[in-house]
Protein backbone atom coordinates (compact mmCIF):
# COMPACT_ATOMS: atom_id res chain seq x y z
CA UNK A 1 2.60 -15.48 -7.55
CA UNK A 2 5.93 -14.15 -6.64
CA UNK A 3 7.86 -12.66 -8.80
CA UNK A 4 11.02 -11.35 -5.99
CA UNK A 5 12.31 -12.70 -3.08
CA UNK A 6 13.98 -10.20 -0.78
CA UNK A 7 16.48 -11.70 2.12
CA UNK A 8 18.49 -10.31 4.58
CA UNK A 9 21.74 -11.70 4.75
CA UNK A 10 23.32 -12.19 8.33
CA UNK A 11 21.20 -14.21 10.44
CA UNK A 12 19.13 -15.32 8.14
CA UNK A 13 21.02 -16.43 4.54
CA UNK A 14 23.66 -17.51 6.11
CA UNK A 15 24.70 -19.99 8.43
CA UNK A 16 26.36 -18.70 12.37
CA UNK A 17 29.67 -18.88 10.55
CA UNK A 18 28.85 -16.68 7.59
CA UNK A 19 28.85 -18.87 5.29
CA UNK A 20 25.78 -19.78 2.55
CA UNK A 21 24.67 -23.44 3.35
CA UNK A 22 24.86 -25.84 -0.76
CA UNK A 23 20.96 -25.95 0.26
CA UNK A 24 20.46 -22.26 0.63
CA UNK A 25 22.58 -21.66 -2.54
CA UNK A 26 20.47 -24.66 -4.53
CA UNK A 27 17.05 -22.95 -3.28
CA UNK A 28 17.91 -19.48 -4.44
CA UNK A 29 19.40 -20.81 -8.27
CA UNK A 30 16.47 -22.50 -8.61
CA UNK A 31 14.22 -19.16 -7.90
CA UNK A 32 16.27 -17.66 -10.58
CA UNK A 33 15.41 -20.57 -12.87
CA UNK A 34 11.99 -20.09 -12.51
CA UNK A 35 12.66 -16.03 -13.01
CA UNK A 36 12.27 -15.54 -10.12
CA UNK A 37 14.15 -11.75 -8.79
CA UNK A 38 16.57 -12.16 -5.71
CA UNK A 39 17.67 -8.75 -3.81
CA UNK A 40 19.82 -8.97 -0.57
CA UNK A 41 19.34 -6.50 2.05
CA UNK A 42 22.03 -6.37 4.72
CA UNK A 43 23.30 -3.66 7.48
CA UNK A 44 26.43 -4.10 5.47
CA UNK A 45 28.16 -2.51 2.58
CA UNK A 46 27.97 -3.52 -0.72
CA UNK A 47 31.82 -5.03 -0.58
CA UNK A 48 30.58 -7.27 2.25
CA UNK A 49 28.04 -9.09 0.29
CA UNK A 50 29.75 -8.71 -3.25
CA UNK A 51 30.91 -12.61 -3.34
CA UNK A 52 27.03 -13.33 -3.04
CA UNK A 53 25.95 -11.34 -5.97
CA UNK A 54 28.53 -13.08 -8.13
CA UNK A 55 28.16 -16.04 -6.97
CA UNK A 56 24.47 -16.15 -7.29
CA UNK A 57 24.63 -14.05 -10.52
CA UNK A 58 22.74 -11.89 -9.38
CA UNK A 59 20.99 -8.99 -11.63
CA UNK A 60 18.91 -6.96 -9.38
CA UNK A 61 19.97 -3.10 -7.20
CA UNK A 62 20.70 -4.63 -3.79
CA UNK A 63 19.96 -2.98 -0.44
CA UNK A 64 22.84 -2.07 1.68
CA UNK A 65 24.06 -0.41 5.15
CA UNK A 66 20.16 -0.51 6.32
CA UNK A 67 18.82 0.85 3.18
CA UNK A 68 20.57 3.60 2.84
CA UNK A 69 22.27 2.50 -0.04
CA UNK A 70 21.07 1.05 -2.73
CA UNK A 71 23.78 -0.87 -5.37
CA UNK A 72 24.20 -1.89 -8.93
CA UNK A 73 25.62 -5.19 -9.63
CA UNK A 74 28.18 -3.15 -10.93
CA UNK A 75 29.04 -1.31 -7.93
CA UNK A 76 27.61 1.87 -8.96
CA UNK A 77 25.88 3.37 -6.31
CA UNK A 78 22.17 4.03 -7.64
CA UNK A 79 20.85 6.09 -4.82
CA UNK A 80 22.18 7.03 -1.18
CA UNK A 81 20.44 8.68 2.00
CA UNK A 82 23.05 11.05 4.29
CA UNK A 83 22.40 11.70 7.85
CA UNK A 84 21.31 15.15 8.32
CA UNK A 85 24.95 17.11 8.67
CA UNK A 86 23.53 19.31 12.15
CA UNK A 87 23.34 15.73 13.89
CA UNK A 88 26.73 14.21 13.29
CA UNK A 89 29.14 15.45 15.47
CA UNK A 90 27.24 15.41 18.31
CA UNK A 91 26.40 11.64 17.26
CA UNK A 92 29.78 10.94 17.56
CA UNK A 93 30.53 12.70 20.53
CA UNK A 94 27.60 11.36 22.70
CA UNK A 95 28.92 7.72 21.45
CA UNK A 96 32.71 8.48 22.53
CA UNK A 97 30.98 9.87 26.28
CA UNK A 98 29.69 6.81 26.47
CA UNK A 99 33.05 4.53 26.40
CA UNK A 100 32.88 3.31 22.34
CA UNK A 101 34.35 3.97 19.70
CA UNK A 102 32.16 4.80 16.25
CA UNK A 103 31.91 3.74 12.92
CA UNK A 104 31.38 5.89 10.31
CA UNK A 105 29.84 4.68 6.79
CA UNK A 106 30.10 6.71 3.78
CA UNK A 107 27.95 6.33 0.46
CA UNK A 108 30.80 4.77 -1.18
CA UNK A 109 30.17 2.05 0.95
CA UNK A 110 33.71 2.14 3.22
CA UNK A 111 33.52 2.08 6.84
CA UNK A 112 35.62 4.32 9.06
CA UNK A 113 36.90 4.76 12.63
CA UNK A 114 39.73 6.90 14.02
CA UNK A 115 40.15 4.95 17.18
CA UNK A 116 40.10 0.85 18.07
CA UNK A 117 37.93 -0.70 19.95
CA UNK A 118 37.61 -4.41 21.34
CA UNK A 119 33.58 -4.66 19.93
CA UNK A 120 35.34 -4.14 16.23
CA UNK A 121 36.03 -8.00 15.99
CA UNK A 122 31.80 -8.17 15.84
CA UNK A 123 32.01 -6.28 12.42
CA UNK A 124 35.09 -8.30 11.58
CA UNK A 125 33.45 -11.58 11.72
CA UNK A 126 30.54 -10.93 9.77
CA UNK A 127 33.52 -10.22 6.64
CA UNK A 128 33.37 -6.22 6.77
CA UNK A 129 36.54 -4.64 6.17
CA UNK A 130 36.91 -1.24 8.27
CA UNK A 131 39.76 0.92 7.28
CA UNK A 132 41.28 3.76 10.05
CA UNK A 133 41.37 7.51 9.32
CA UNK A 134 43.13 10.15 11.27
CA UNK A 135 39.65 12.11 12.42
CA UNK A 136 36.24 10.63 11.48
CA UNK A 137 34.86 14.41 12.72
CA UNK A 138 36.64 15.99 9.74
CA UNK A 139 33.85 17.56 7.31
CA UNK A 140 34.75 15.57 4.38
CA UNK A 141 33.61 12.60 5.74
CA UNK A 142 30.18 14.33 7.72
CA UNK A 143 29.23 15.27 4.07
CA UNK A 144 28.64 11.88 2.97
CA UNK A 145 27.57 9.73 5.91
CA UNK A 146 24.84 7.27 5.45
CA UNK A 147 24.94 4.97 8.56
CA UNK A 148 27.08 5.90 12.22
CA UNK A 149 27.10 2.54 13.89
CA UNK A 150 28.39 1.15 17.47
CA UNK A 151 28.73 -2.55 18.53
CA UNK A 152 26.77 -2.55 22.33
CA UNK A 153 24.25 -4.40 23.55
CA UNK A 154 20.48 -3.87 23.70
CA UNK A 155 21.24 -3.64 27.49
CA UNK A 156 23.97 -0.75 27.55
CA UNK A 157 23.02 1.96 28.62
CA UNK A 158 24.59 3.72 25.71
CA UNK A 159 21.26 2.34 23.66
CA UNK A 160 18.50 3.64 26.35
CA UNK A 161 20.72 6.95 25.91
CA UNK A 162 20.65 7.55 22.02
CA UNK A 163 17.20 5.95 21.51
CA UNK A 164 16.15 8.85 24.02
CA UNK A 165 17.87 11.69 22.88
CA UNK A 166 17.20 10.99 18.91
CA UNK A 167 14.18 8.88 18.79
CA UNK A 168 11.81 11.20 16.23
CA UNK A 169 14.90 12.89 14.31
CA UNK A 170 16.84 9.85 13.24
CA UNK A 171 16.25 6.31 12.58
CA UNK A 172 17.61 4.13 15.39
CA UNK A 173 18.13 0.51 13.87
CA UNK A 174 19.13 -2.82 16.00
CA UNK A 175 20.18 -5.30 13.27
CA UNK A 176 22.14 -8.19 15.27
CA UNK A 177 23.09 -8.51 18.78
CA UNK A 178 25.58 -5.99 18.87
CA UNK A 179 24.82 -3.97 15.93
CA UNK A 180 23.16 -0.23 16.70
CA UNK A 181 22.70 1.97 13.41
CA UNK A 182 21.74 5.21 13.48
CA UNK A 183 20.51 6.79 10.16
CA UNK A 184 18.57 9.38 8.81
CA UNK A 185 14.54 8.46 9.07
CA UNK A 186 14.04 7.89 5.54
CA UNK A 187 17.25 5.57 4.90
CA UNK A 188 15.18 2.31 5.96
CA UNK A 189 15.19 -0.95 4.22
CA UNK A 190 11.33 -0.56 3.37
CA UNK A 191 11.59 2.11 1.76
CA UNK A 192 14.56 1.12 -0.48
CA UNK A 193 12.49 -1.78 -1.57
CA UNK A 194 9.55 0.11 -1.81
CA UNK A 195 12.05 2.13 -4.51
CA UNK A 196 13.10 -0.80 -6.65
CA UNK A 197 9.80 -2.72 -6.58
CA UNK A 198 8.27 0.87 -8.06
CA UNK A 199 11.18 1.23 -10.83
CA UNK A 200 10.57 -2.46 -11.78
CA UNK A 201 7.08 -3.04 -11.49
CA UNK A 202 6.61 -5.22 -8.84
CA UNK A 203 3.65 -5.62 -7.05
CA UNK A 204 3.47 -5.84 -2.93
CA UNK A 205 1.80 -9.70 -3.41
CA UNK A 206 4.31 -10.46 -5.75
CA UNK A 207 7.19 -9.92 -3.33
CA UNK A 208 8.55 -12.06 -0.33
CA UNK A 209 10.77 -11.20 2.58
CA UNK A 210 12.83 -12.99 4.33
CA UNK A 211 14.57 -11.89 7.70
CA UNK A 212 15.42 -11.83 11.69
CA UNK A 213 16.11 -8.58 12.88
CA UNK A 214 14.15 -5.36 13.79
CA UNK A 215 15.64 -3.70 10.56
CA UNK A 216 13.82 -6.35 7.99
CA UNK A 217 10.33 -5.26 9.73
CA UNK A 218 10.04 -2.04 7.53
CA UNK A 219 10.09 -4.70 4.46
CA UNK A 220 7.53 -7.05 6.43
CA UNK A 221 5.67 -3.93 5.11
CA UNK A 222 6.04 -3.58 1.37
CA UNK A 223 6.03 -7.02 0.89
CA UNK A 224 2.63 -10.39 0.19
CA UNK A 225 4.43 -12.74 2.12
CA UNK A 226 6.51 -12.33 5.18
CA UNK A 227 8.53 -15.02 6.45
CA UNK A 228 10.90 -15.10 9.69
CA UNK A 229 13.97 -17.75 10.83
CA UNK A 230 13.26 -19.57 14.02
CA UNK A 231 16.20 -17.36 15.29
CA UNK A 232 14.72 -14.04 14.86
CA UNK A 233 13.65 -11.78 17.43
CA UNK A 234 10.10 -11.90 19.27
CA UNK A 235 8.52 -8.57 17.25
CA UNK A 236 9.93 -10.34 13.74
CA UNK A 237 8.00 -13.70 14.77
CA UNK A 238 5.07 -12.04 15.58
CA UNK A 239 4.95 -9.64 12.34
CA UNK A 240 5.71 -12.95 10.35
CA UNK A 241 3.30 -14.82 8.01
CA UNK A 242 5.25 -18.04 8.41
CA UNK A 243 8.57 -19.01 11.10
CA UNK A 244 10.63 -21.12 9.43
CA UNK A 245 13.90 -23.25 10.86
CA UNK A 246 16.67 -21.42 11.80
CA UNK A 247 19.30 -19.62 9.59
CA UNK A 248 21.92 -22.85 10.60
CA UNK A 249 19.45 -24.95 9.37
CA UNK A 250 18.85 -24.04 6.39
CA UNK A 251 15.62 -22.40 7.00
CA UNK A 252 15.54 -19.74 4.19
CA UNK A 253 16.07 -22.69 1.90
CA UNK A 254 13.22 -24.55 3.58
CA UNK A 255 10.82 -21.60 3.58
CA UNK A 256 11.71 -21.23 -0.40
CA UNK A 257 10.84 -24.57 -1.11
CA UNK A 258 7.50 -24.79 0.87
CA UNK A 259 5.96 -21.34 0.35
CA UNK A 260 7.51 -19.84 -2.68
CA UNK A 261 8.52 -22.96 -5.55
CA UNK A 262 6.23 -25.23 -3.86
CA UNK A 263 7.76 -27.98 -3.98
């Protein structure tokens, strides 16, 4: 029986215009009805997704920025993974060599940069607000980094690059078409699951995941049931249980009704 659902949001919640389709929303309330738990886990911060938690109601710590956050309903940060401090200058430097611009995200959940860049409008869209600084290499804000990000393309070369230099010391996430995280190794969203389901008792058959992108695999593994959009990328399908329709057609709703409330 399950007992929590776990979704990511972007690409697979919502719709292509980020947006949270009546029959989505009427799936999830009726999971809560039957007390059923609801957690979201997105690449984004906490802000980004804070209209879904309130709008849902919802009571559970929720995943952010690739797991390395993990939220209150309240906004209180309950736990937070920094990238080691040795690694992030050169991060940014080795992004800046080649032709982007970074993005910084602190524990607090904001999202810096020092310098536009055209592939912003990606982060834009998806509702994340990114606020300018004067330096993003100043110390203050290497102390509390959880999540340096770029908008490129699995094709750049950029991502053959990083993947080769810090593949082993860092956790190299691709959570969208041009989203590239880089985080420490332990700031995944398995293992902040793997954190809440052990503070609330929740069994590994007793949760399902829903998602689309590489970063929802490491919850593929802590949870009984693993379910993937139609949308998702060929390793997600494979590692699924069940492929449901796509995120613009309502597909987590779908899924919920056929494999979880069984309806």
């Amino acid at each position: 029986m399950i007992r929590l659902l776990v979704t990511d949001v972007d690409g697979t919640l919502l719709d292509n215009k980020s947006e949270l389709p009546d029959f989505n929303k009427k799936a999830l309330i009726e999971c809560l009805d039957r007390k059923i738990e609801i957690i979201l886990a997105t690449g984004k911060s906490f802000a980004s997704i804070f209209w879904l938690v309130e709008l849902l109601g919802l009571k559970m710590p929720q995943i952010t920025l690739n797991g390395s956050v993990i939220v209150a309903k309240d906004s209180q940060i309950i736990s937070f993974v920094r990238i080691n401090p040795e690694y992030y200058h050169e991060i940014i430097a080795d992004i800046r060599h080649g032709g982007c611009s970074p993005l910084v995200a602190l524990a607090d959940g904001r999202i810096l940069y020092d310098k536009e860049h055209p592939t912003f409008e990606a982060f834009r869209k998806i509702n994340e607000k990114l606020l300018k600084v004067e330096d993003i290499d100043d110390e203050k804000y290497c102390r509390s980094c959880v999540d340096i990000s770029v908008t490129i393309k699995e094709s750049d070369p950029l991502d053959t690059y990083l993947r080769s230099k810090y593949e082993g010391k860092l956790q190299l996430v691709r959570s969208g078409e041009y989203f590239f995280d880089i985080l420490d190794l332990d700031a995944t969203k398995g293992n902040a699951l793997k954190q809440i389901a052990e503070k609330f008792g929740f069994k590994k058959e007793e949760i399902a995941v829903l998602g689309d992108s590489y970063n929802d695999l490491s919850m593929f593994d802590q949870s009984g049931l693993r379910i993937a959009v139609k949308n998702s990328y060929e390793k997600v399908l494979q590692a699924a249980d069940f492929v449901t329709d796509e995120n613009y057609n309502c597909g987590l709703g779908k899924a919920i009704y056929k494999y979880i409330l069984k309806d």
